[in-house]
PDB file of N, CA and C in Angstrom:
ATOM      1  N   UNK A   1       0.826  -1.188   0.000  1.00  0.00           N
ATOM      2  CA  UNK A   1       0.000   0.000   0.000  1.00  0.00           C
ATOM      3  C   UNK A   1       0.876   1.259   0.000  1.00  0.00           C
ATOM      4  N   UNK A   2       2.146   1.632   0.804  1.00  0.00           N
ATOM      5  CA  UNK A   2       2.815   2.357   1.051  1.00  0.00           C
ATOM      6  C   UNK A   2       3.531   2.577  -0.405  1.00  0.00           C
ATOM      7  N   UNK A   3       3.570   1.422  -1.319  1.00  0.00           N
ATOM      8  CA  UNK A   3       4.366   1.917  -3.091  1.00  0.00           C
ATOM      9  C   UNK A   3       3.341   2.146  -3.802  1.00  0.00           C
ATOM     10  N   UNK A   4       1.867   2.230  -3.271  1.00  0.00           N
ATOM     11  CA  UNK A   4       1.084   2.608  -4.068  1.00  0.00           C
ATOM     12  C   UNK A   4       0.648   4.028  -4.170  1.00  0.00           C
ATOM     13  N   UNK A   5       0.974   4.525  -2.529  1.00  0.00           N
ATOM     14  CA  UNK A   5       0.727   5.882  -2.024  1.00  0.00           C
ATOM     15  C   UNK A   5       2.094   6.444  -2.502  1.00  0.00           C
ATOM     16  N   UNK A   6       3.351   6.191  -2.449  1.00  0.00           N
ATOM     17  CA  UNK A   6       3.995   6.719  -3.109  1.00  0.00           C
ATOM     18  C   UNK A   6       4.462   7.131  -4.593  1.00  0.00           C
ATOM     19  N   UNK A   7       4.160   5.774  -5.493  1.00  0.00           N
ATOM     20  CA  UNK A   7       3.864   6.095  -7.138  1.00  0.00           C
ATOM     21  C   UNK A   7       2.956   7.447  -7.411  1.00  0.00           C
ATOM     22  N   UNK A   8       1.291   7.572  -6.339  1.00  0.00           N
ATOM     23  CA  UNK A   8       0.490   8.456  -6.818  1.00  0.00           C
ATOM     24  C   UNK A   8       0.931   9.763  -6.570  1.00  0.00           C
ATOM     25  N   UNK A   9       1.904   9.844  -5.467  1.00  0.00           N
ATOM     26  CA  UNK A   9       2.743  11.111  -5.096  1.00  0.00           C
ATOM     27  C   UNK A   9       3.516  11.397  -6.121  1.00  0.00           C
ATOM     28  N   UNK A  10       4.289  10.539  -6.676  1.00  0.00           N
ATOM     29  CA  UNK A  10       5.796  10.870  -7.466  1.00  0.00           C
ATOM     30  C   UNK A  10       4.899  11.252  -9.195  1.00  0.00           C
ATOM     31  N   UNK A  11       3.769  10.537  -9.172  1.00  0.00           N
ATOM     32  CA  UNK A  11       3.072  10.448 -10.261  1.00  0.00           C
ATOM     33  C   UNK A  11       2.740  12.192 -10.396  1.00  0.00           C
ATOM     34  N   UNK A  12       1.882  12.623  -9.305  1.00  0.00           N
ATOM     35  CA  UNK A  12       1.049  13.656  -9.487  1.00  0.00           C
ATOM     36  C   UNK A  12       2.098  15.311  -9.327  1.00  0.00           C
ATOM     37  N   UNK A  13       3.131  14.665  -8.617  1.00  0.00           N
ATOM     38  CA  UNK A  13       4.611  15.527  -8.473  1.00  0.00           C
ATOM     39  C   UNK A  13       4.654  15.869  -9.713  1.00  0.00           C
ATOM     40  N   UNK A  14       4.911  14.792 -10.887  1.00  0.00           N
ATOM     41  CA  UNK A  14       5.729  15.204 -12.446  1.00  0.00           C
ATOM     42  C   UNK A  14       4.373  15.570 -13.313  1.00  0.00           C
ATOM     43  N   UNK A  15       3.520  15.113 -12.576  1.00  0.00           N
ATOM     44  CA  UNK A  15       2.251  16.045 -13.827  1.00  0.00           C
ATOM     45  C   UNK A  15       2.315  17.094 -12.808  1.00  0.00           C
ATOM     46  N   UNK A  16       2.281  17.862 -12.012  1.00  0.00           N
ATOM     47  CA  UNK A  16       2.318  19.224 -11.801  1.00  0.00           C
ATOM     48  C   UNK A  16       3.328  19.999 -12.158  1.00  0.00           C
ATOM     49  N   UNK A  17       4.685  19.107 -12.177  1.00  0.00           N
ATOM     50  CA  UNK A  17       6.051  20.175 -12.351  1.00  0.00           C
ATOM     51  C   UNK A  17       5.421  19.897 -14.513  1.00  0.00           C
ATOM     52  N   UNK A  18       5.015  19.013 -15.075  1.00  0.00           N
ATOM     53  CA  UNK A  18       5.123  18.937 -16.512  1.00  0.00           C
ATOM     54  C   UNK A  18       4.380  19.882 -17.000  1.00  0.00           C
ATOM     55  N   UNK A  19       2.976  19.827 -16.231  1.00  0.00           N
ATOM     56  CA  UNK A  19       1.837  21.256 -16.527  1.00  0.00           C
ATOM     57  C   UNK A  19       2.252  22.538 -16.024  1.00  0.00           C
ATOM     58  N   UNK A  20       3.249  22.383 -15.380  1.00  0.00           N
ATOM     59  CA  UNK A  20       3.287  23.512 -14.578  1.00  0.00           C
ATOM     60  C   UNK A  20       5.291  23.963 -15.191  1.00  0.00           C
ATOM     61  N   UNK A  21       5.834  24.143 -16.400  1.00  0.00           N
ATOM     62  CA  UNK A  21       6.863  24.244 -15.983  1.00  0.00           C
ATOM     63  C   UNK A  21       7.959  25.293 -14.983  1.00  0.00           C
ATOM     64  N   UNK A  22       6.659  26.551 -14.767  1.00  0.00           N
ATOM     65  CA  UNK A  22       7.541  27.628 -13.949  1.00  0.00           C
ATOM     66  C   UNK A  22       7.925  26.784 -12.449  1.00  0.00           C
ATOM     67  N   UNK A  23       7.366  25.882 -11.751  1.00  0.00           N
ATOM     68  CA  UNK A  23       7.574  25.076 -10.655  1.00  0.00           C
ATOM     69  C   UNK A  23       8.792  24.144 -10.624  1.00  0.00           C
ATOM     70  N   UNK A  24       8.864  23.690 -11.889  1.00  0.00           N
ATOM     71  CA  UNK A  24       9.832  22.812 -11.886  1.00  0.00           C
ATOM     72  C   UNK A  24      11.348  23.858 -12.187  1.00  0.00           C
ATOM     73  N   UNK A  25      10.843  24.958 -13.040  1.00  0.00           N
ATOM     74  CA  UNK A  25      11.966  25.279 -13.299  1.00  0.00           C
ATOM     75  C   UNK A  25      12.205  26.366 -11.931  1.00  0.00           C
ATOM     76  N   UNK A  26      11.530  26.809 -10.868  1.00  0.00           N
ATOM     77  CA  UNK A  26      11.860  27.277  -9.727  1.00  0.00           C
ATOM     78  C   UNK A  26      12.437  26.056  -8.607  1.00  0.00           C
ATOM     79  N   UNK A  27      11.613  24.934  -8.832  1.00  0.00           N
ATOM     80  CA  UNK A  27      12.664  24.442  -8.162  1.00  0.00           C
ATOM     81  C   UNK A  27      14.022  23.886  -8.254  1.00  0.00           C
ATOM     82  N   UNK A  28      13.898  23.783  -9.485  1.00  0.00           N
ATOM     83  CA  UNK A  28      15.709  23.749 -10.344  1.00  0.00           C
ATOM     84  C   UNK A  28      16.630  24.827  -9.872  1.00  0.00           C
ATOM     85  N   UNK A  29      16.066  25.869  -9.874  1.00  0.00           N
ATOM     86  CA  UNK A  29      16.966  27.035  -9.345  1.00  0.00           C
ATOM     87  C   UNK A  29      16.927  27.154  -7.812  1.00  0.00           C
ATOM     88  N   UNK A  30      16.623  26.820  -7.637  1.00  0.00           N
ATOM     89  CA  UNK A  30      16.668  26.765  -5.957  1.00  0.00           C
ATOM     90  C   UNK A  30      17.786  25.327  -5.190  1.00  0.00           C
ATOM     91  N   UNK A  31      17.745  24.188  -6.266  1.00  0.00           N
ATOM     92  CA  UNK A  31      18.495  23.128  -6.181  1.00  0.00           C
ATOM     93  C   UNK A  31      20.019  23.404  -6.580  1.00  0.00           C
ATOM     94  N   UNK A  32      20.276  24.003  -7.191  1.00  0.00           N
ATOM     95  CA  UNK A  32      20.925  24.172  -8.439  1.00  0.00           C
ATOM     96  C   UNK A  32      21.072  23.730  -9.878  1.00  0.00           C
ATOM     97  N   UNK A  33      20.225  23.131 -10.118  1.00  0.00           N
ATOM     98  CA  UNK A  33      20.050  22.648 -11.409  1.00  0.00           C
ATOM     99  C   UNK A  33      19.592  23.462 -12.553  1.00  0.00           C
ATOM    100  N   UNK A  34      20.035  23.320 -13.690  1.00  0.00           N
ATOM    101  CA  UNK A  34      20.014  24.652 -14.875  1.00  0.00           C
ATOM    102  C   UNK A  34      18.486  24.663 -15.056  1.00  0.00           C
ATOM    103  N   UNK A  35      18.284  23.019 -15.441  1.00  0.00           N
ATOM    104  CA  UNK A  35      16.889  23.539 -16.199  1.00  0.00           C
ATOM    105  C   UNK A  35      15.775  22.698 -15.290  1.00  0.00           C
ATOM    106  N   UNK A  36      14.409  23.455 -15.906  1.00  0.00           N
ATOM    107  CA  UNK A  36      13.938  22.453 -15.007  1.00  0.00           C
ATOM    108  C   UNK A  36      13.216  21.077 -15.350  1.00  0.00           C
ATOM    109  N   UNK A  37      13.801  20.802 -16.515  1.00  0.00           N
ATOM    110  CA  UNK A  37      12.962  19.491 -17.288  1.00  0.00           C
ATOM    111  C   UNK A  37      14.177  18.674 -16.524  1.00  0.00           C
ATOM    112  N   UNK A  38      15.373  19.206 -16.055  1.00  0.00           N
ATOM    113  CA  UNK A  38      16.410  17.898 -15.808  1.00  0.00           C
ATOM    114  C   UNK A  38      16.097  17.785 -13.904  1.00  0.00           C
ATOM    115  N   UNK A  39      15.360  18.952 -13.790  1.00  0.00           N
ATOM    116  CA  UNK A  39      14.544  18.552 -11.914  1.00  0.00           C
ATOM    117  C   UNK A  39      13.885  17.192 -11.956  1.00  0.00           C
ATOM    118  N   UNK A  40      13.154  16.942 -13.495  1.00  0.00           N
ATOM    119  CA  UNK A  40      12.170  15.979 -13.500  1.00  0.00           C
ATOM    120  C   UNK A  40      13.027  15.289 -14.096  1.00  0.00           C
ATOM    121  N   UNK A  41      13.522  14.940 -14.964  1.00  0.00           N
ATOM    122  CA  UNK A  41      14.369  13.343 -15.410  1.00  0.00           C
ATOM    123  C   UNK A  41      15.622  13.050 -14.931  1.00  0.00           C
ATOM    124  N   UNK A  42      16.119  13.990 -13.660  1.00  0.00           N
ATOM    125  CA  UNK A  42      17.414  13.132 -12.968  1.00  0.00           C
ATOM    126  C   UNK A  42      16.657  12.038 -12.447  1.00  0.00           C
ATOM    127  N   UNK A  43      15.301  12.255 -11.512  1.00  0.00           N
ATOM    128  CA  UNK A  43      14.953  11.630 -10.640  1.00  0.00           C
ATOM    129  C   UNK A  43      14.181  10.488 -11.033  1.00  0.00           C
ATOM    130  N   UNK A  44      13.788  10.618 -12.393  1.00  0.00           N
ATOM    131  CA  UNK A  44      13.029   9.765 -13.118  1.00  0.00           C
ATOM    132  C   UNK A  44      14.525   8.839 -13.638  1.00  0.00           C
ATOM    133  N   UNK A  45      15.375   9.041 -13.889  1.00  0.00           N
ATOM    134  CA  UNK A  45      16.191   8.087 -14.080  1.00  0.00           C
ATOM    135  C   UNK A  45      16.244   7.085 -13.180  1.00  0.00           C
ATOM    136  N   UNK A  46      17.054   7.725 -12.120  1.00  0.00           N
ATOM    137  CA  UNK A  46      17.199   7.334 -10.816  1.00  0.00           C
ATOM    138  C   UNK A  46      16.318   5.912 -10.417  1.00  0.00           C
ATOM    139  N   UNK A  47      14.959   6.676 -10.825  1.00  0.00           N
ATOM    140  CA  UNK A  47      13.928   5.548  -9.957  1.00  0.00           C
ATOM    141  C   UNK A  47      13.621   4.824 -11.146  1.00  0.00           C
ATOM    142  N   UNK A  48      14.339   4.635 -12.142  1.00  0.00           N
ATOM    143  CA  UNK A  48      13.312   3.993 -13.135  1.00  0.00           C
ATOM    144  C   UNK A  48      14.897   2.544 -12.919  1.00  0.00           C
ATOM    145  N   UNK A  49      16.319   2.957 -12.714  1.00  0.00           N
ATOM    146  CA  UNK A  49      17.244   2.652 -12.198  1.00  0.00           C
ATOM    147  C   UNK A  49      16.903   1.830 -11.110  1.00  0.00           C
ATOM    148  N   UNK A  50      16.348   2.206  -9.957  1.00  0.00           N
ATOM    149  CA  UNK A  50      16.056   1.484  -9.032  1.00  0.00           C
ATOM    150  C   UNK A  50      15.002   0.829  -9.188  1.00  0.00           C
ATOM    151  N   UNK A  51      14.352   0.397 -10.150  1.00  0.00           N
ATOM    152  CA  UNK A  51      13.153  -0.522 -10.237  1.00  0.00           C
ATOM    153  C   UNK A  51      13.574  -1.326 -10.946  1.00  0.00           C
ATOM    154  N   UNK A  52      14.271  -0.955 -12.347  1.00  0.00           N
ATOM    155  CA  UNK A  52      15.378  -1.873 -13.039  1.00  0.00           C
ATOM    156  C   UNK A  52      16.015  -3.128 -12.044  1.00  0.00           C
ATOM    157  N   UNK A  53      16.912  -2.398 -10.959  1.00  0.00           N
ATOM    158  CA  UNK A  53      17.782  -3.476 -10.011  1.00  0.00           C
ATOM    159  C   UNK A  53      16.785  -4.165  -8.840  1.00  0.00           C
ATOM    160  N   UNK A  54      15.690  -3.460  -8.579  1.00  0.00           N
ATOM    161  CA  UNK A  54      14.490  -3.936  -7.749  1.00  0.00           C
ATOM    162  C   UNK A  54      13.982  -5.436  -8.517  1.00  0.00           C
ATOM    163  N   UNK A  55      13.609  -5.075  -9.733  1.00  0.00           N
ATOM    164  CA  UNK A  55      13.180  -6.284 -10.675  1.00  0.00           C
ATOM    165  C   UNK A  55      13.745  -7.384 -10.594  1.00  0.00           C
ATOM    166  N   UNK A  56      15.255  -6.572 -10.874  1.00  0.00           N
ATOM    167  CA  UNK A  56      16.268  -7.712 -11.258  1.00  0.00           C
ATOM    168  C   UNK A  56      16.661  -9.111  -9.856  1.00  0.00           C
ATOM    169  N   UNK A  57      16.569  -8.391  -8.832  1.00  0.00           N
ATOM    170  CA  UNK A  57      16.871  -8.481  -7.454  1.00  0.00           C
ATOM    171  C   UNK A  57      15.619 -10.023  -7.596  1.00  0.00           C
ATOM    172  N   UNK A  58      14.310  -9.855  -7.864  1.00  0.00           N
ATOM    173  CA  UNK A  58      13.147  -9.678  -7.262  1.00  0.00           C
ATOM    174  C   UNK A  58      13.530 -11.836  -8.098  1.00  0.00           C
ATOM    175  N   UNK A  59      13.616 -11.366  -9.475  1.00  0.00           N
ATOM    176  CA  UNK A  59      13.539 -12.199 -10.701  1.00  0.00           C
ATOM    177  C   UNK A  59      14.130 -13.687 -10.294  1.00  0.00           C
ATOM    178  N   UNK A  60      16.078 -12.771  -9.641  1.00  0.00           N
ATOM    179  CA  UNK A  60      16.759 -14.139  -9.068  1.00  0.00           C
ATOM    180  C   UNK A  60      16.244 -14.513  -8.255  1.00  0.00           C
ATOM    181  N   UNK A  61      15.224 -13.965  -7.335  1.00  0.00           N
ATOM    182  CA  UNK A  61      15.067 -14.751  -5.972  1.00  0.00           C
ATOM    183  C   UNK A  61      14.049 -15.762  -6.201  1.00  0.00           C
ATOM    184  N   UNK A  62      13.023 -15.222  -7.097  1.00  0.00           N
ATOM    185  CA  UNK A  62      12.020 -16.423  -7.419  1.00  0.00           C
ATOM    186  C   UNK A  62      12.552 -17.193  -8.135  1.00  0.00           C
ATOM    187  N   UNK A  63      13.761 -17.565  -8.764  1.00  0.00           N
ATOM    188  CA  UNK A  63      14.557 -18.237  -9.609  1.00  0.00           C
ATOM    189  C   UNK A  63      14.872 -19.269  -8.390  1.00  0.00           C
ATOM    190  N   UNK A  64      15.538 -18.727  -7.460  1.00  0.00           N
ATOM    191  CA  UNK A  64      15.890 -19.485  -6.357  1.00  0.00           C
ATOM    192  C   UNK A  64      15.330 -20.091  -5.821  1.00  0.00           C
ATOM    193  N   UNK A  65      14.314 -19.959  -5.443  1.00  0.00           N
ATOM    194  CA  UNK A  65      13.119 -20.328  -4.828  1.00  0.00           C
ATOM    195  C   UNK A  65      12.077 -21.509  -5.943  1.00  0.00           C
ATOM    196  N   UNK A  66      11.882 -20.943  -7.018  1.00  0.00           N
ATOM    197  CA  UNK A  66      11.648 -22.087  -7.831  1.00  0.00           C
ATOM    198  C   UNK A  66      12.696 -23.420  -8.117  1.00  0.00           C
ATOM    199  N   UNK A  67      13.879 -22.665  -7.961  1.00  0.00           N
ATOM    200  CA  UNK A  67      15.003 -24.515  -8.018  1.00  0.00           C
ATOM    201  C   UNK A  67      15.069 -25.030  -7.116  1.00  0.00           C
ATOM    202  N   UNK A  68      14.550 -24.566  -5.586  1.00  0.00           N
ATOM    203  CA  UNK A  68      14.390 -25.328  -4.542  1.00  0.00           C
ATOM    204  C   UNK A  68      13.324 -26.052  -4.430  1.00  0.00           C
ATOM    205  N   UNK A  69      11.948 -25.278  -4.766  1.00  0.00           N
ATOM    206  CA  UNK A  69      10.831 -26.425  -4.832  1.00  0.00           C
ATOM    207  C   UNK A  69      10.523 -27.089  -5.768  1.00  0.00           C
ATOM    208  N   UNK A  70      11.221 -27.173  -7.127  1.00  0.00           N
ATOM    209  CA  UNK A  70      11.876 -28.355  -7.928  1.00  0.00           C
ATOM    210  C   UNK A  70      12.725 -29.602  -7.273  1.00  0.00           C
ATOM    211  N   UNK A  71      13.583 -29.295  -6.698  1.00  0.00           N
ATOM    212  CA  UNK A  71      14.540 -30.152  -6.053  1.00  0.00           C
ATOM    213  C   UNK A  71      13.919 -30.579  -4.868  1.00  0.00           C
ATOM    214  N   UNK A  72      12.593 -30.393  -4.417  1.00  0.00           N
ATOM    215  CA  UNK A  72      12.406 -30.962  -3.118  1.00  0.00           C
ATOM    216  C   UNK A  72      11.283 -31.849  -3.687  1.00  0.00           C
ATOM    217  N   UNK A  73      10.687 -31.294  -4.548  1.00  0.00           N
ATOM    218  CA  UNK A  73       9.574 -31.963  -5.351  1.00  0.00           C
ATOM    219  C   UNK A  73      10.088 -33.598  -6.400  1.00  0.00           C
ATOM    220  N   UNK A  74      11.196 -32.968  -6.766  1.00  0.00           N
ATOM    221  CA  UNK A  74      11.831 -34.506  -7.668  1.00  0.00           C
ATOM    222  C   UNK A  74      12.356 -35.895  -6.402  1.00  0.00           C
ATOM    223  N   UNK A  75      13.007 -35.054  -5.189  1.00  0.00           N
ATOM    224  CA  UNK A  75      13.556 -36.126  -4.300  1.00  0.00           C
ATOM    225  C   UNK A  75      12.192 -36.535  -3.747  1.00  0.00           C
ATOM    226  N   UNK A  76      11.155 -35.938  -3.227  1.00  0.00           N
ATOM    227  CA  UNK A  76       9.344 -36.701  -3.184  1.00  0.00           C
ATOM    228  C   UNK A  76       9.707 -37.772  -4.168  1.00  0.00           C
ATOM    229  N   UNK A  77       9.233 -37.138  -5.453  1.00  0.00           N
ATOM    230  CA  UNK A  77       9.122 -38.351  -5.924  1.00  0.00           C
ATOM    231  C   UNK A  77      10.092 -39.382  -5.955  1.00  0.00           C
ATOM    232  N   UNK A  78      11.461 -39.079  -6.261  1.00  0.00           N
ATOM    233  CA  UNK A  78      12.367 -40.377  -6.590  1.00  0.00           C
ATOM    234  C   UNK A  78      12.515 -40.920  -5.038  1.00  0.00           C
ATOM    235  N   UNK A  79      11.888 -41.062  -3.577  1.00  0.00           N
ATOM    236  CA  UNK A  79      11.701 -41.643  -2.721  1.00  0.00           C
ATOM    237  C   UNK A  79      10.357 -42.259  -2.599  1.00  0.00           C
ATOM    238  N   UNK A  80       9.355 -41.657  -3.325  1.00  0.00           N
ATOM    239  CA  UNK A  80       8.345 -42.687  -3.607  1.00  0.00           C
ATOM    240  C   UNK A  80       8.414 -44.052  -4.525  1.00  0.00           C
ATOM    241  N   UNK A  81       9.443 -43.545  -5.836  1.00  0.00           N
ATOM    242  CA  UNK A  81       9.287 -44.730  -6.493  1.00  0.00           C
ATOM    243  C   UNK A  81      10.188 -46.064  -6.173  1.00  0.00           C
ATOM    244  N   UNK A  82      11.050 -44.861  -5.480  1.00  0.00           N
ATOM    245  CA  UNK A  82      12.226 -46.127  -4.415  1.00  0.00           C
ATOM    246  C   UNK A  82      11.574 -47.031  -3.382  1.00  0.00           C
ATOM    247  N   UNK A  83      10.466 -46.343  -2.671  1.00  0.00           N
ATOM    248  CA  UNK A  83       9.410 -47.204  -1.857  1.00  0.00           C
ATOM    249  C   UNK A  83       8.861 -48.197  -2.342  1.00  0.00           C
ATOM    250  N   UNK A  84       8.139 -47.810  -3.643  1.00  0.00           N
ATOM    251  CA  UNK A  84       7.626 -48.774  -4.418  1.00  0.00           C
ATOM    252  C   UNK A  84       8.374 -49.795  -4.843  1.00  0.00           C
ATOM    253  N   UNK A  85       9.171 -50.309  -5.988  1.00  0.00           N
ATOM    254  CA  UNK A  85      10.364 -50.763  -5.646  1.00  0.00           C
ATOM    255  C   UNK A  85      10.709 -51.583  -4.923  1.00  0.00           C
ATOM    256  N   UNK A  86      11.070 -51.436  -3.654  1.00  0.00           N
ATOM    257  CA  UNK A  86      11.385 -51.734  -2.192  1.00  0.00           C
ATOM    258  C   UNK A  86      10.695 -52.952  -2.272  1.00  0.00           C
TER     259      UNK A  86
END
């Protein structure tokens, strides 16, 4: 809930600084930044950056997690058919 309340923040942030460019470009000057379209796409890099490595992060772990309950799922079976067998 808390990345949902924050997307609609960061969301409604860049449509006000986009409709609005005297805002963005006041707060550029107040940051130091020249212009103010680069107020709005440092940060849009940034986070589009951190969702990139968020993903990536996210991808191996269910990777991991899927070769474990593969491997616990095949030794089930190859101890059932060893029972059988038996």
């Amino acid at each position: 809930m808390r990345a949902i309340v924050a997307e609609v923040l960061v969301f409604s942030a860049g449509g006000i600084m986009i409709s609005i460019p005297s805002v963005s470009l006041w707060l550029a000057s107040l940051v130091g930044i020249g212009r103010g379209v680069d107020f709005v796409t440092y940060p849009t890099i940034i986070w589009l950056v951190r969702e990139s490595i968020l993903a990536r992060h996210l991808r191996w772990s269910e990777s991991d997690r899927m070769t474990a309950l593969v491997r616990v799922l095949a030794m089930r079976s190859a101890q059932k058919r060893s029972a059988v067998h038996v």
